[in-house]
Protein backbone atom coordinates (compact mmCIF):
# COMPACT_ATOMS: atom_id res chain seq x y z
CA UNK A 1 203.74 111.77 62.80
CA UNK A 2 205.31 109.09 60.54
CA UNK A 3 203.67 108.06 57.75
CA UNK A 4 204.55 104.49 56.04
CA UNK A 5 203.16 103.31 52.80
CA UNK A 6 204.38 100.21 51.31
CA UNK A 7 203.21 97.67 48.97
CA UNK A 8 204.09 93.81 47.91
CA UNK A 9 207.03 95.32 45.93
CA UNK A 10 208.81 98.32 47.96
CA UNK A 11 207.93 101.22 50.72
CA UNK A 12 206.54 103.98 48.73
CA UNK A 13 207.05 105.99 51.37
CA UNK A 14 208.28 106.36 54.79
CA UNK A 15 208.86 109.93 56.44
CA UNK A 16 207.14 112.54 57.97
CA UNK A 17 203.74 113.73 57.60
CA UNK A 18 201.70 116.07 59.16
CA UNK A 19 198.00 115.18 57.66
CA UNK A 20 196.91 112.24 55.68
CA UNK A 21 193.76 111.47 54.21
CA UNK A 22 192.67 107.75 52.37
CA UNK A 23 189.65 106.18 50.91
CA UNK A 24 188.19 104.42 53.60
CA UNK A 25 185.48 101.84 52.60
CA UNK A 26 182.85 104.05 54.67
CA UNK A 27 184.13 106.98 53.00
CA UNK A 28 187.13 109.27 52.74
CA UNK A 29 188.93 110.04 56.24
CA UNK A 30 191.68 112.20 57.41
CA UNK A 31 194.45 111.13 60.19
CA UNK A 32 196.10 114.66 62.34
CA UNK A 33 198.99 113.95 64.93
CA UNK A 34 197.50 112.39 68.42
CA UNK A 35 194.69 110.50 66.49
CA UNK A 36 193.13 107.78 68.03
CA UNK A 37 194.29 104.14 67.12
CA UNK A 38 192.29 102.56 64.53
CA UNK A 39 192.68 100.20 62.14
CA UNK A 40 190.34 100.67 58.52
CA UNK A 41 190.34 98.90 55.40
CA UNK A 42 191.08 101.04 52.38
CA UNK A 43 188.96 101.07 48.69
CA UNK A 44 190.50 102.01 45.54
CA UNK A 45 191.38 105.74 45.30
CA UNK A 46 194.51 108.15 46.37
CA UNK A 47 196.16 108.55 49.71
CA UNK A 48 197.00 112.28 49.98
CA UNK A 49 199.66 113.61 52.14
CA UNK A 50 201.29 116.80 53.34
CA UNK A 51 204.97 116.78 54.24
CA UNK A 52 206.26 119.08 57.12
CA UNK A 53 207.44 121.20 54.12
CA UNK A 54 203.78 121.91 52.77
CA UNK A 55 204.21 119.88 49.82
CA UNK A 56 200.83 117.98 49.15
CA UNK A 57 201.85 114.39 47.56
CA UNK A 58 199.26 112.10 46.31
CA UNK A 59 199.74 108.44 45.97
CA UNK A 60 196.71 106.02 43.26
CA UNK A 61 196.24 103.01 45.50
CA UNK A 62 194.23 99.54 44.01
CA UNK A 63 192.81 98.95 47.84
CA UNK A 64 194.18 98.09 51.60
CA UNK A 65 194.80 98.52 55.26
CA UNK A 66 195.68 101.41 57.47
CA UNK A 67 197.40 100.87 60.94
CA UNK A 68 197.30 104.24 63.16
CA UNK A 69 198.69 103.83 66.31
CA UNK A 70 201.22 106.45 68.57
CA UNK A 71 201.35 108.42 65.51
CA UNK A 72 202.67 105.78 63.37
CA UNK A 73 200.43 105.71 60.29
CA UNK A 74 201.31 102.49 58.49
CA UNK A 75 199.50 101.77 54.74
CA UNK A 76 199.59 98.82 53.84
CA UNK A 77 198.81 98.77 49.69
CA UNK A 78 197.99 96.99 46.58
């Protein structure tokens, strides 16, 4: 699926991922290819990733949105 984080300032990343898991306000929740569309806001905390490559990359975020739709997983930041 492709992943997309970006804040105010610059994309922080845009690529392919094949798990992601964020700080949802309810709690922490992870997105797999073929997830349902949703759209969540985001508390303070990390979004974790793993690349197609097995590298685990974690990203400090201040709060947001998450977009998931036909695996397109688009973070928006702050």
């Amino acid at each position: 699926m492709t992943l997309e984080i970006i804040s105010p300032n610059e994309i922080l990343f845009k690529g392919e991922a094949e798990a992601v898991t964020m700080p949802g306000a309810l709690g922490s929740f992870t997105v797999l290819k073929n997830h349902a569309s949703l759209i969540s806001v985001l508390k303070a905390g990390s979004v974790q990733y793993r690349t197609p490559g097995g590298e685990e990359i974690s990203v400090e975020i201040g709060g947001g949105l998450v977009d998931v739709d036909n695996n397109v997983v688009s973070v928006c930041v702050y």
